[in-house]
N, C-alpha and C. Protein backbone atom coordinates (compact mmCIF):
# COMPACT_ATOMS: atom_id res chain seq x y z
N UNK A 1 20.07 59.24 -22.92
CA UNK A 1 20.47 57.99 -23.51
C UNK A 1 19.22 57.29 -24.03
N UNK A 2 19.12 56.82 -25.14
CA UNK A 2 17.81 56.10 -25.90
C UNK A 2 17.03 57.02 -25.12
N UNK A 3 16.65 58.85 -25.70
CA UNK A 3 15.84 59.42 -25.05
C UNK A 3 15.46 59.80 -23.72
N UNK A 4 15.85 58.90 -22.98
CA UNK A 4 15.99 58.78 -21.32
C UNK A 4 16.67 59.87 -21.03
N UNK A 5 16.73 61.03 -20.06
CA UNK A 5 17.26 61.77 -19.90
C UNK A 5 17.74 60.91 -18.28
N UNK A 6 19.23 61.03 -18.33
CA UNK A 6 19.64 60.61 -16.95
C UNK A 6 20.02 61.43 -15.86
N UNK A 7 19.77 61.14 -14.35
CA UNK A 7 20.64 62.47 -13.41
C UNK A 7 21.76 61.90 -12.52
N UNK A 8 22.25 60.12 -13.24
CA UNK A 8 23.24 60.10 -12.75
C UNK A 8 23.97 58.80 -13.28
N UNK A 9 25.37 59.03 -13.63
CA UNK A 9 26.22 58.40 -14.49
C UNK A 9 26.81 57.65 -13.10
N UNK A 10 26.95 56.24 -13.11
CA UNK A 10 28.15 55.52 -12.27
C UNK A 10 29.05 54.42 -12.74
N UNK A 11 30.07 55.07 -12.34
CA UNK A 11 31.05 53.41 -12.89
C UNK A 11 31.98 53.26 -11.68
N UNK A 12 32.20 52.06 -11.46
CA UNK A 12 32.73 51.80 -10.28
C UNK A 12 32.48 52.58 -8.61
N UNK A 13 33.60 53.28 -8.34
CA UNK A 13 33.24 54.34 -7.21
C UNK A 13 32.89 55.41 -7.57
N UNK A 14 32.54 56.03 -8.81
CA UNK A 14 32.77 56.99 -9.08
C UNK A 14 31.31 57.25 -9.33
N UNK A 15 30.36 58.83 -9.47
CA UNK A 15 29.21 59.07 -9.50
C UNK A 15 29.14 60.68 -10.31
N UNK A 16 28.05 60.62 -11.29
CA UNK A 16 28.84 62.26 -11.71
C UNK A 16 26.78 62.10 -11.64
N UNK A 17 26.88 63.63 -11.62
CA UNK A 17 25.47 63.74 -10.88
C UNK A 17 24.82 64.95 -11.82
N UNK A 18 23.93 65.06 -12.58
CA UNK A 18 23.59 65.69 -13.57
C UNK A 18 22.35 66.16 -13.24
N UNK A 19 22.36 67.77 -13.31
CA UNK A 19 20.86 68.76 -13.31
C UNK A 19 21.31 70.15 -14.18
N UNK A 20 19.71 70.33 -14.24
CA UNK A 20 19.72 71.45 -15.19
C UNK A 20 19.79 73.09 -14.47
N UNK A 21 19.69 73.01 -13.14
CA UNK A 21 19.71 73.86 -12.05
C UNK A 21 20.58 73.45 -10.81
N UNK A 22 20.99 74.63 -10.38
CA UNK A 22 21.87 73.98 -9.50
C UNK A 22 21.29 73.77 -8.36
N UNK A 23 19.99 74.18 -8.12
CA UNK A 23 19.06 73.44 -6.61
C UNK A 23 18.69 72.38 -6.62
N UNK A 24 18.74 72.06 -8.15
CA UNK A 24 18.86 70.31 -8.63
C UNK A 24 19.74 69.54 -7.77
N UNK A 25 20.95 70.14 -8.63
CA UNK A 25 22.19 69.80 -8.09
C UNK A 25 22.78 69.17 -6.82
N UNK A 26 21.82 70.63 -5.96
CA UNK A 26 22.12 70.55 -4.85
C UNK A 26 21.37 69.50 -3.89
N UNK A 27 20.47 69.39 -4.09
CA UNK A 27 19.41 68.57 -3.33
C UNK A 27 19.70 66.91 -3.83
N UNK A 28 20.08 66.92 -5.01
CA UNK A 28 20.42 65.24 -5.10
C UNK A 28 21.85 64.99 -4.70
N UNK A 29 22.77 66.01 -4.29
CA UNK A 29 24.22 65.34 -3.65
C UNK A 29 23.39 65.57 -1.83
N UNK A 30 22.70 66.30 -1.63
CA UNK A 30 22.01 65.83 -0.23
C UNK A 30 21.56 64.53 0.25
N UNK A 31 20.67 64.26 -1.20
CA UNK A 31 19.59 63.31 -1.14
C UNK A 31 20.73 61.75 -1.21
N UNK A 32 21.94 62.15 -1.87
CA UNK A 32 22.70 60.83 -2.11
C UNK A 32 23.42 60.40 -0.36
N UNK A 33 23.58 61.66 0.47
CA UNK A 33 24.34 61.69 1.16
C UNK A 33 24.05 61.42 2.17
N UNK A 34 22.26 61.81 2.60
CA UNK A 34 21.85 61.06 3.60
C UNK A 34 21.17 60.16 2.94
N UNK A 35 20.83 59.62 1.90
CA UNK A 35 21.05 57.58 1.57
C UNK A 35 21.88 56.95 2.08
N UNK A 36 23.13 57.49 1.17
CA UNK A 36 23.99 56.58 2.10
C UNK A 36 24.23 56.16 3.75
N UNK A 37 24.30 57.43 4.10
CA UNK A 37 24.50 57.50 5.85
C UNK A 37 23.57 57.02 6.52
N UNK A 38 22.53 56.81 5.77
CA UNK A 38 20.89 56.19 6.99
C UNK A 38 20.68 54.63 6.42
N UNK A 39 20.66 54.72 5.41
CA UNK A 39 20.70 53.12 4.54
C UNK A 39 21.73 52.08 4.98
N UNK A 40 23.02 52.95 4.52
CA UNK A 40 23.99 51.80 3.95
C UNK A 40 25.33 52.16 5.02
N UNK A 41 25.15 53.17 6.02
CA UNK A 41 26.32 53.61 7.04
C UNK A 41 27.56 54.09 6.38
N UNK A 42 27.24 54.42 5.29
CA UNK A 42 28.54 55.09 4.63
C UNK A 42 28.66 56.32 4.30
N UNK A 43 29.92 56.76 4.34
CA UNK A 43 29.95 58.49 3.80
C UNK A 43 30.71 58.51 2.97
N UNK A 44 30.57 59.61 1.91
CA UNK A 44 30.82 60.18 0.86
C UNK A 44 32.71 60.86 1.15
N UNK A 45 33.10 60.60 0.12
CA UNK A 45 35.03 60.91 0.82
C UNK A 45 34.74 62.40 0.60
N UNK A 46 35.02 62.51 1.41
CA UNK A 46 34.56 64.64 1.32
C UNK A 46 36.68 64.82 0.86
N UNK A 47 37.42 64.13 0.85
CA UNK A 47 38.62 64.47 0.23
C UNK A 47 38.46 64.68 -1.39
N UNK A 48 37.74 63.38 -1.89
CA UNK A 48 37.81 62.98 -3.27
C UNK A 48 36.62 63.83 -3.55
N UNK A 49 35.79 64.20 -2.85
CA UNK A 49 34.38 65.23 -3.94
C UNK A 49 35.36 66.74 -3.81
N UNK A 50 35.81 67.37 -2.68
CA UNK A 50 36.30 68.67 -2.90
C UNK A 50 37.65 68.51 -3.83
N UNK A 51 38.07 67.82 -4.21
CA UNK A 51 39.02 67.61 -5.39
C UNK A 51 38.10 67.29 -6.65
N UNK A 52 36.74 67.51 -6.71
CA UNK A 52 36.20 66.86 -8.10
C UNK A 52 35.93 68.18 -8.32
N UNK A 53 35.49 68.67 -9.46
CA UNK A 53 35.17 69.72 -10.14
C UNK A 53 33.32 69.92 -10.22
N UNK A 54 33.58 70.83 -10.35
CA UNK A 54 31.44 70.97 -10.81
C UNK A 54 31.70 71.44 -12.28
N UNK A 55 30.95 70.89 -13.40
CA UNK A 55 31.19 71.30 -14.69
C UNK A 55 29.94 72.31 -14.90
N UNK A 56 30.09 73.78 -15.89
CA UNK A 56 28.41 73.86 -15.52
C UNK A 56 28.85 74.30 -17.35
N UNK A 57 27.79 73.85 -17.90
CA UNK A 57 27.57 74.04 -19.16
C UNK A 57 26.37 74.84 -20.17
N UNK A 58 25.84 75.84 -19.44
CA UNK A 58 25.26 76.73 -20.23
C UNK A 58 25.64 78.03 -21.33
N UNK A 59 24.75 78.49 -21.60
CA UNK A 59 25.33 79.24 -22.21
C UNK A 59 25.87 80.57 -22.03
N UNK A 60 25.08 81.01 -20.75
CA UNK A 60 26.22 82.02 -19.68
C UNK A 60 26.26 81.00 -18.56
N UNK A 61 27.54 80.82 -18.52
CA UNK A 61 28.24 80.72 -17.06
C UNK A 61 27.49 81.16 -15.79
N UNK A 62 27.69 80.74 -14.76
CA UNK A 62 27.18 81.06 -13.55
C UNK A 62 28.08 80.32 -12.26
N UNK A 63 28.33 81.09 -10.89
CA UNK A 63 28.74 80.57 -10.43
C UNK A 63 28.08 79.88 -9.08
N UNK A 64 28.23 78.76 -9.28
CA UNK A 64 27.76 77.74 -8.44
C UNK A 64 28.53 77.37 -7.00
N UNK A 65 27.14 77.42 -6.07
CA UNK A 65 27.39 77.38 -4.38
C UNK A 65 26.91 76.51 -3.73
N UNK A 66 27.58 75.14 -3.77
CA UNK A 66 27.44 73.78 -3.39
C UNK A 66 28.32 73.50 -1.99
N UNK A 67 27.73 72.87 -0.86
CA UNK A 67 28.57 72.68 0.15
C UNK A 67 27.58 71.07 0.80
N UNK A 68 28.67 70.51 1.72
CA UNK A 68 28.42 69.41 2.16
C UNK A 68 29.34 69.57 3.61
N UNK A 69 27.99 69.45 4.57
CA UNK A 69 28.60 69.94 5.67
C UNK A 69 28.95 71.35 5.77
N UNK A 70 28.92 72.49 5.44
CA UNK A 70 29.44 73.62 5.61
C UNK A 70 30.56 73.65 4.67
N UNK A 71 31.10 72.76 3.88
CA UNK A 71 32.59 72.91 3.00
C UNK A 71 32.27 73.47 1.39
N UNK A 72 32.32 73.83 0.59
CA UNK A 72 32.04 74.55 -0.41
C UNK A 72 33.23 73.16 -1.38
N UNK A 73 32.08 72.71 -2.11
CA UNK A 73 32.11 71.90 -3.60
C UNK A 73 33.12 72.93 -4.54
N UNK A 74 33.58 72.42 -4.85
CA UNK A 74 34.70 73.09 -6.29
C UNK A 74 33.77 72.99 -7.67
């Protein structure tokens, strides 16, 4: 955006979390998850993220192995 490359879109409750690798990926839904839980005493709805999708947009496909807590990200 105005050049700024961003790694994370929010509007309201909602958070979409953007990397170019998925160890990216992975380490900033960590990094969001113990923020919240040590900061602010809140957790992440593990209902509403395993109902969210992972988009991956290269130019080969790859399949991506994201978990929170032991549960595997969609």
């Amino acid at each position: 955006m105005n050049g700024v490359r961003r790694e994370m879109l929010r509007f309201a409750d909602d958070i979409a979390i953007i990397a170019q690798e998925e160890i990216h990926l992975k380490r900033a839904v960590e990094n969001l998850d113990n923020i919240l839980k040590c900061n602010y005493e809140m957790k992440i709805n593990r209902i509403k993220i395993f109902f969210s999708k992972i988009t991956v947009c290269p130019k080969d496909a790859e399949n991506i192995n994201i978990k929170m807590d032991d549960d595997a990200v969609k």
